[in-house]
Protein backbone atom coordinates (compact mmCIF):
# COMPACT_ATOMS: atom_id res chain seq x y z
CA UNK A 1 71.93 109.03 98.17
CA UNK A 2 71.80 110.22 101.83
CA UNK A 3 74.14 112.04 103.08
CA UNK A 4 74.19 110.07 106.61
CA UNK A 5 75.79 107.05 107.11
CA UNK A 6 71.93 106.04 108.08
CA UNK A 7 68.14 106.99 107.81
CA UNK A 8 68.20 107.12 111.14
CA UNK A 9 65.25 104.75 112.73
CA UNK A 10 64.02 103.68 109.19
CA UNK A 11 62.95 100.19 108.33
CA UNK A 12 62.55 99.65 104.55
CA UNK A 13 59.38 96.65 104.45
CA UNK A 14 59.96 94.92 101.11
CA UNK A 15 56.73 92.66 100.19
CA UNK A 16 54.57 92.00 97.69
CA UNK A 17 51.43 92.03 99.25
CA UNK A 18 50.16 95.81 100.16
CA UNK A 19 48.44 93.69 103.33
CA UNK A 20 51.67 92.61 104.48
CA UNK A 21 53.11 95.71 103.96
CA UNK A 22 50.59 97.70 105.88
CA UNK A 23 50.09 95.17 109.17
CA UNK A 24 54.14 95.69 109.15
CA UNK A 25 54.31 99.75 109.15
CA UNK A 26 51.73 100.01 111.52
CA UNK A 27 53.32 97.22 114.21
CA UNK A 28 56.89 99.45 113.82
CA UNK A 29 55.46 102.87 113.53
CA UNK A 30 54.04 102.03 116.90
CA UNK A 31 57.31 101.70 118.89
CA UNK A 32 59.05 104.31 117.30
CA UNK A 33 60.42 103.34 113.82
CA UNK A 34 59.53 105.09 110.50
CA UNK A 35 58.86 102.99 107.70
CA UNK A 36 59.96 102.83 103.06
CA UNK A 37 57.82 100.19 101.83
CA UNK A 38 58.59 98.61 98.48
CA UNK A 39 56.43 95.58 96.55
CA UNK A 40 59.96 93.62 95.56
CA UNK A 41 63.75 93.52 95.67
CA UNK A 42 63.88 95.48 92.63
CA UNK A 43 61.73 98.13 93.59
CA UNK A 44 63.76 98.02 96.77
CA UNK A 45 67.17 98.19 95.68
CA UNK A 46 65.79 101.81 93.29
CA UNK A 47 65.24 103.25 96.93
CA UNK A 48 68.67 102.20 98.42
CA UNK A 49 69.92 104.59 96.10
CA UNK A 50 68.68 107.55 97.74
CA UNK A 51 68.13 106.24 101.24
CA UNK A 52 70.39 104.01 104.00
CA UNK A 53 67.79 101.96 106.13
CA UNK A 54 68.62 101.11 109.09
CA UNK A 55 67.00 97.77 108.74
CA UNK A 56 65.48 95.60 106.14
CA UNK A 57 62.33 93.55 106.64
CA UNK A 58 61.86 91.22 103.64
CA UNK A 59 59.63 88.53 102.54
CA UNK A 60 60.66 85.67 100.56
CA UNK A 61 58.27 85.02 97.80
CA UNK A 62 57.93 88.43 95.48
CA UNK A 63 57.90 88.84 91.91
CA UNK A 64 60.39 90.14 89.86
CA UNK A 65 63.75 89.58 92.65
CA UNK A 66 62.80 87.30 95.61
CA UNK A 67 64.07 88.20 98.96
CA UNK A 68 67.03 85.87 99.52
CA UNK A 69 68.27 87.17 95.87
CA UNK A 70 67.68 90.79 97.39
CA UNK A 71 69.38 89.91 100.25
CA UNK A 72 72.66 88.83 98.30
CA UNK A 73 72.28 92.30 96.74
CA UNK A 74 72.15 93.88 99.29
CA UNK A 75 74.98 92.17 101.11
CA UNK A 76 77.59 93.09 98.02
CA UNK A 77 76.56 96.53 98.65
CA UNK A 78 79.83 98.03 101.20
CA UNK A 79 76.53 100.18 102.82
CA UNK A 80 74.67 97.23 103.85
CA UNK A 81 77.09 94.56 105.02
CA UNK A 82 76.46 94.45 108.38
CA UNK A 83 72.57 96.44 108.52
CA UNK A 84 70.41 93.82 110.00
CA UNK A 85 67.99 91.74 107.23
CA UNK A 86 64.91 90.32 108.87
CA UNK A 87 63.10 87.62 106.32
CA UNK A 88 59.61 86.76 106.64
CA UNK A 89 58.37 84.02 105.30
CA UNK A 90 54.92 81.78 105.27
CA UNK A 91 56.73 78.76 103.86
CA UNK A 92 57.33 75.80 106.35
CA UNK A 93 59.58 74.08 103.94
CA UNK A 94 63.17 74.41 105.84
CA UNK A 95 65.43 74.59 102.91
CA UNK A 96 63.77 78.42 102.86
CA UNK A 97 65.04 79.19 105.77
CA UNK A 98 68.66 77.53 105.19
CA UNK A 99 68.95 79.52 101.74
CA UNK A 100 67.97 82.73 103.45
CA UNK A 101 70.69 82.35 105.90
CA UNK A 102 73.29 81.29 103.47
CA UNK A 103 72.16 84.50 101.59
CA UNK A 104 73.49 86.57 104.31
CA UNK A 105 69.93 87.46 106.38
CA UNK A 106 70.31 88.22 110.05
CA UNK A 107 66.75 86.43 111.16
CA UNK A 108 63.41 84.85 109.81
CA UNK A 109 60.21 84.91 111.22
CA UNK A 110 57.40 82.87 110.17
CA UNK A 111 54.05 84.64 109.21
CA UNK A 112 51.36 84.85 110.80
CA UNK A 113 52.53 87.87 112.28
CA UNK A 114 52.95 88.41 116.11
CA UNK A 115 53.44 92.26 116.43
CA UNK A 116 55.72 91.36 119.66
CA UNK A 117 57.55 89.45 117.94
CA UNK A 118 58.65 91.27 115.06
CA UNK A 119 59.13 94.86 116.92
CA UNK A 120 61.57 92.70 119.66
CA UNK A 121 63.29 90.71 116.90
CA UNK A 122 64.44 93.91 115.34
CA UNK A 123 65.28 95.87 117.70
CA UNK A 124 67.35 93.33 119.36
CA UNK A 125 69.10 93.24 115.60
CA UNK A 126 69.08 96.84 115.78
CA UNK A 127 71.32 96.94 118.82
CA UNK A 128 73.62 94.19 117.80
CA UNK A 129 74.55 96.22 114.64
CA UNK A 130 74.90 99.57 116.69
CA UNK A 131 77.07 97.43 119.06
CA UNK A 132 78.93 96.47 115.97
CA UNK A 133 79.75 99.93 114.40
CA UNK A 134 80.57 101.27 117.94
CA UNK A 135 83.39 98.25 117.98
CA UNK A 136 84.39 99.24 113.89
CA UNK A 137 84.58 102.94 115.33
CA UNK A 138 86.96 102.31 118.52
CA UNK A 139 89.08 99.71 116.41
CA UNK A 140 89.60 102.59 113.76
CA UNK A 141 90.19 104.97 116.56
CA UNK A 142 92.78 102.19 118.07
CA UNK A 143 94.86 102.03 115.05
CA UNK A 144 96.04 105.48 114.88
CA UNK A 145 97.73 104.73 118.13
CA UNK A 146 98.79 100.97 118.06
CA UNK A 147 100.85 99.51 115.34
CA UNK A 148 99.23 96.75 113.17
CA UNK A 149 101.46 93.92 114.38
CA UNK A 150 100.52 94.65 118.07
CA UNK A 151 96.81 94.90 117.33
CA UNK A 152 97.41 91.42 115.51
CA UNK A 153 99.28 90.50 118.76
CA UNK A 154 96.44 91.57 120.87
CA UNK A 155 93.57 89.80 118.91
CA UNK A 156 95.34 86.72 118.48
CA UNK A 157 95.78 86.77 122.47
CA UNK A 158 91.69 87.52 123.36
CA UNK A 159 91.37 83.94 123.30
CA UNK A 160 93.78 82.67 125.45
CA UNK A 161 92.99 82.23 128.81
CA UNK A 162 97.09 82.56 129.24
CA UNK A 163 98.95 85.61 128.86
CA UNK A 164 101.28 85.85 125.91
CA UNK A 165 104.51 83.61 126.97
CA UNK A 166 107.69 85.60 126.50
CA UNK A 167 109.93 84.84 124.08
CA UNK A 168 113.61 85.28 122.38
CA UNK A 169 114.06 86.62 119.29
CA UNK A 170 116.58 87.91 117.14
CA UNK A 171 115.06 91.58 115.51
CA UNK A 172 117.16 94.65 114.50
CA UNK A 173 115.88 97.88 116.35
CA UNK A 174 115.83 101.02 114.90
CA UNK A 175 115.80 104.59 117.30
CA UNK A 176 115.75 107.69 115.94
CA UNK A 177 115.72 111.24 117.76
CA UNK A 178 115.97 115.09 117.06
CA UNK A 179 119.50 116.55 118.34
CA UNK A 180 119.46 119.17 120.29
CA UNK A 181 115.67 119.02 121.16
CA UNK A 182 115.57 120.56 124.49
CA UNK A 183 117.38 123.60 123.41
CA UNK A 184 114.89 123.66 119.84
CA UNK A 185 111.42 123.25 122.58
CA UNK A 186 112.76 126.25 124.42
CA UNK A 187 113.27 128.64 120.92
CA UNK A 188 109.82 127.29 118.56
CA UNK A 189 106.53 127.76 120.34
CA UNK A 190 104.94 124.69 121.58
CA UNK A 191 102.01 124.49 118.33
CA UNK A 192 105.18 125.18 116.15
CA UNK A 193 107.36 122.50 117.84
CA UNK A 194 104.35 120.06 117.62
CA UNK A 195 103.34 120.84 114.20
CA UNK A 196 106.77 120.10 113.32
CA UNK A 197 107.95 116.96 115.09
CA UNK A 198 104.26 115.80 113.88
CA UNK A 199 104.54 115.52 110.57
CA UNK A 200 108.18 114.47 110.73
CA UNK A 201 106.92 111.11 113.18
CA UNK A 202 104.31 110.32 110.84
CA UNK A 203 106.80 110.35 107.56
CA UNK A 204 109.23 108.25 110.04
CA UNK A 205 106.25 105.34 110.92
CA UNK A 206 104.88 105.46 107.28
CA UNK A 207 108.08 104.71 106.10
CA UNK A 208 108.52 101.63 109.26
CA UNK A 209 105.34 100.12 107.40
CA UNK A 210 106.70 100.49 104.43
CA UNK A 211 109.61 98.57 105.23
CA UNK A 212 107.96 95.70 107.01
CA UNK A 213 108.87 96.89 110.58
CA UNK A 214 106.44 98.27 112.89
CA UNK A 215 106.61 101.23 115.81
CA UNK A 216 107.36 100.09 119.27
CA UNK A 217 106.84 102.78 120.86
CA UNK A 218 107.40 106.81 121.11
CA UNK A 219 110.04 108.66 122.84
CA UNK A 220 108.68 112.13 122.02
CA UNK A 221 110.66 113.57 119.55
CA UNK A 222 111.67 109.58 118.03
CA UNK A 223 110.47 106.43 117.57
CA UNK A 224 111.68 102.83 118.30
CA UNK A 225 110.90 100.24 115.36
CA UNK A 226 111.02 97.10 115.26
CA UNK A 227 112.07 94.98 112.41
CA UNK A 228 111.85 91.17 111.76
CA UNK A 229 112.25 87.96 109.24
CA UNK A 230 115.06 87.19 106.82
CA UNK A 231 115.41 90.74 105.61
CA UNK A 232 115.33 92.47 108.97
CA UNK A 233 118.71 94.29 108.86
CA UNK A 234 118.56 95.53 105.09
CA UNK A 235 114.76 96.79 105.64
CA UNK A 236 115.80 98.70 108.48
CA UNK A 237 118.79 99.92 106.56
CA UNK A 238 116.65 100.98 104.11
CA UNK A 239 113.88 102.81 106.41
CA UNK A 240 116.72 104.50 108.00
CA UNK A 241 117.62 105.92 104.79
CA UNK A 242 114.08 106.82 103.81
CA UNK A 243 113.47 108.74 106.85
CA UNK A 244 116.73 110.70 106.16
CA UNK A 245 115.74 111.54 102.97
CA UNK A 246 111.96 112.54 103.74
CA UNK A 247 113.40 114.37 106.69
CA UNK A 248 116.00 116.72 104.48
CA UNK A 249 113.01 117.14 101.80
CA UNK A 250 109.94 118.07 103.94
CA UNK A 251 111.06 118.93 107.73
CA UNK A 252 112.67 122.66 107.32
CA UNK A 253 112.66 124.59 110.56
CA UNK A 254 111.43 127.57 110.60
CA UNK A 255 114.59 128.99 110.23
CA UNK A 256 115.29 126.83 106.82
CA UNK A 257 117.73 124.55 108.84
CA UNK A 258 116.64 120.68 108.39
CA UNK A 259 115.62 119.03 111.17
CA UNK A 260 118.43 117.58 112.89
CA UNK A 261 117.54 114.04 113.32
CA UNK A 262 119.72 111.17 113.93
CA UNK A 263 119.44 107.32 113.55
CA UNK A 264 121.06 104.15 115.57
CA UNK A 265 120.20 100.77 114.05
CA UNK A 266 121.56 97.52 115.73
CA UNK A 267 120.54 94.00 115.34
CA UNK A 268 120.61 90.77 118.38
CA UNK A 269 118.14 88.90 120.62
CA UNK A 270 115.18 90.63 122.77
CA UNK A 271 113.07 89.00 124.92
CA UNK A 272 109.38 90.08 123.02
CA UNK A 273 106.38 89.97 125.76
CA UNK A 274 103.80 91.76 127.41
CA UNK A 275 105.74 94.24 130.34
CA UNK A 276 103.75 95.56 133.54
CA UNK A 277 101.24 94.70 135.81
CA UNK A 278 97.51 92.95 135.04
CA UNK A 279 95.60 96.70 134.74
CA UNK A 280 98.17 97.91 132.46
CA UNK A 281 100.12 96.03 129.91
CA UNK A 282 102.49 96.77 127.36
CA UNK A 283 103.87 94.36 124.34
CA UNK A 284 107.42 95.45 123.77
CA UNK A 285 110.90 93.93 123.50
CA UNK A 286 113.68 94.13 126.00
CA UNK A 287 117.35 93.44 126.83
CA UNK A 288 120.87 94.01 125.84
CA UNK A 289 119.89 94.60 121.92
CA UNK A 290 117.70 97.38 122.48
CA UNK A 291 120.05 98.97 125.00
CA UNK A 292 122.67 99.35 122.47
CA UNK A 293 120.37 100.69 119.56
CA UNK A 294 119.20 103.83 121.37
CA UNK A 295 123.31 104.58 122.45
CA UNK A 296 124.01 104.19 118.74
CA UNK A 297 121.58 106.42 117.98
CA UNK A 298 122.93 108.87 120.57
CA UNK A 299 125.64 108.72 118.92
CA UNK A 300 124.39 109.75 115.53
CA UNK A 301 124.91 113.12 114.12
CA UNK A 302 122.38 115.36 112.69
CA UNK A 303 120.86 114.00 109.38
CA UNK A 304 123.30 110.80 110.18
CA UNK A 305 122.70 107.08 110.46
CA UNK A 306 124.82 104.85 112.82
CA UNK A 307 124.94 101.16 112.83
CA UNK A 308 126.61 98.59 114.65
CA UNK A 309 129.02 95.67 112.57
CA UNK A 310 126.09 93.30 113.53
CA UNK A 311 123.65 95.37 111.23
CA UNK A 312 126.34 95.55 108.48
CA UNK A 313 127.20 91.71 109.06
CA UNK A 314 123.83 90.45 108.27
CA UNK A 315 123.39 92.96 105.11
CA UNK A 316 126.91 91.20 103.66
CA UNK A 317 126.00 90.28 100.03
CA UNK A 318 122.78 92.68 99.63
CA UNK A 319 124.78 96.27 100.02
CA UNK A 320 125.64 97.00 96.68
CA UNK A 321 124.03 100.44 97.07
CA UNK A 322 124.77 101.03 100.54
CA UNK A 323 127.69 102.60 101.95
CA UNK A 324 128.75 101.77 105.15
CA UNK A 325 131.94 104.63 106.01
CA UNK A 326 134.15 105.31 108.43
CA UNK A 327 134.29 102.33 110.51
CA UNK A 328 135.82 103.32 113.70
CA UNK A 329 135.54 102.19 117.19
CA UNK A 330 133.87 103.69 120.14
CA UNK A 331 133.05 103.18 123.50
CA UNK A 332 129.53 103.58 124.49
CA UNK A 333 128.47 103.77 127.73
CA UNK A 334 127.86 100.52 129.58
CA UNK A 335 130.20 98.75 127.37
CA UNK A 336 133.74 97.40 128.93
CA UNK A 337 135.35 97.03 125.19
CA UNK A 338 134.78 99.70 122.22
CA UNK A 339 132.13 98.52 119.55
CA UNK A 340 132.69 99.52 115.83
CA UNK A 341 130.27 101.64 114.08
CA UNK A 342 129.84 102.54 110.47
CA UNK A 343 128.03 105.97 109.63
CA UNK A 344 125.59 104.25 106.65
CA UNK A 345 124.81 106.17 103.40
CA UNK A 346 123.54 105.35 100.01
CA UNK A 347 126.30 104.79 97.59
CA UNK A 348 124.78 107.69 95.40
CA UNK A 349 125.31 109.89 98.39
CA UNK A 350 129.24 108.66 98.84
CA UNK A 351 129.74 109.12 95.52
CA UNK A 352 128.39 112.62 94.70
């Protein structure tokens, strides 16, 4: 098998007759393409093993495997999904051309053979699959830097001739952060720091996923997740716990310390909708809820998890193996009363 995702410029002609086969390589060779030949499908598919055509010309009628059987071959192969299948065919009867289609071909053209024909025909199926793995390559791209329910968001929304409409919604947020940060970037070199803080942010969003939440957004050294549905508090209860415990196994400092992350979790209704102007938009949530999250977590510890007595409210009944300790009260800034907190654990961890 070739080693490149494609032969590159190489049309594999699949036909039974060696006339056929010959009028075709000559009318591609001519404007540029180089051309496998094979006399059926299953001659065919024996050279897909060591070569990735670009294209596939094939006629209907051949002995041995037809061409709309080759075609369903080829379209269960993952290397041939979307390379463009050109049938030929001399048959009138339109049933032919139906089962061809249903088979998974791109095109049919009837023979006699107009050179013009079949040279623009596949090059304009050429550029429609090259168009196509461009868009697979810039959507793979796109998802290491927005989270699978916002791409959702954004495809369900290409349609619309609307913008998304606003609305409330009742989440739990999740911020975490490193303590101490700006005095940690001024003593690690910068590769160090980022090295670091890299690895730690990409245990923290693998374990969001895991959970069911997804990542808001990135606030350097932290993320902001967002959690949803029925289970909302207790997932992000137990993400929060996750990341604690991933942190304390894999994110020494160089100096052997743990990386001195903390974690505010609090639960309430957002607004969720695209923010900014028509050049730029962003798809985030906003309001009171996530205010509070990010003071809770500045006021976690290193290592520690705060919550608010929403989060541990909604978890009532399903926290037999969570801890939540020292409930106290606390005023937090931009808050006229004090709000109680709980510091959360796993019971294994309150009783060791």
């Amino acid at each position: 098998m070739t080693n490149k995702e494609h032969d590159v410029g190489t049309v594999l002609v699949v036909d039974d007759h060696r006339f056929s086969r010959t009028i075709f390589s000559r009318i591609l060779t001519d404007v540029g393409f180089q051309v496998l030949t094979a006399a059926d499908g299953v001659e065919a598919l024996e050279l897909t093993r060591s070569h990735t055509p670009e294209a596939f010309i094939v006629d209907v009628g051949m002995p041995r495997m037809d061409g709309i059987s080759l075609c369903g071959r080829l379209r269960a192969d993952p290397r041939f999904q979307d390379t463009p299948i050109l049938v030929t065919t001399a048959s009138d009867v339109s049933q032919v051309v139906r089962d061809a289609f249903a088979a998974g071909c791109d095109d049919v053209i009837h023979k006699p053979l107009e050179p013009a024909v079949v040279a623009a025909r596949l090059s304009g199926l050429l550029q429609k699959a090259s168009a196509y793995r461009e868009l697979a390559r810039i959507r793979e791209r796109l998802a290491r830097y927005v989270s699978p329910r916002l791409r959702h968001i954004i495809e369900a929304d290409t349609g619309e001739e609307t913008p998304i409409v606003p609305e409330l919604k009742e989440i739990a947020i999740l911020f975490s952060d490193i303590r101490g940060f700006t005095a940690l970037s001024q003593s690690l070199a910068p590769e160090v720091l980022f090295d670091v803080i890299g690895a730690n942010l990409s245990r923290q969003v693998d374990a969001v996923y895991r959970h069911r939440g997804y990542v808001d957004k990135f606030a350097g050294d932290g993320i902001m997740a967002v959690f949803d549905g029925p289970r909302m508090a207790r997932d992000a209860c137990d993400c929060a716990l996750e990341i604690i415990a991933e942190t304390r196994r894999h994110d020494a400092l160089p100096d052997g310390a743990p990386m001195p992350l903390g974690i505010g979790i609090h639960a309430g209704p957002v607004v969720a909708g695209n923010i900014g102007t028509g050049e730029h938009m962003d798809y985030s949530v906003i309001g009171e809820t996530v205010n509070l999250a990010a003071r809770l977590c500045g006021y976690a510890g290193a290592l520690d998890v705060v919550v608010s007595e929403d989060i541990r409210r909604s978890v009532d009944g399903d926290d037999a193996d969570l801890d939540f300790s020292h409930r106290h009260q606390a005023r937090l800034r931009g808050l006229h009363a004090p709000m109680t907190l709980y510091h959360l654990r796993p019971v294994a961890a309150a009783l060791s």
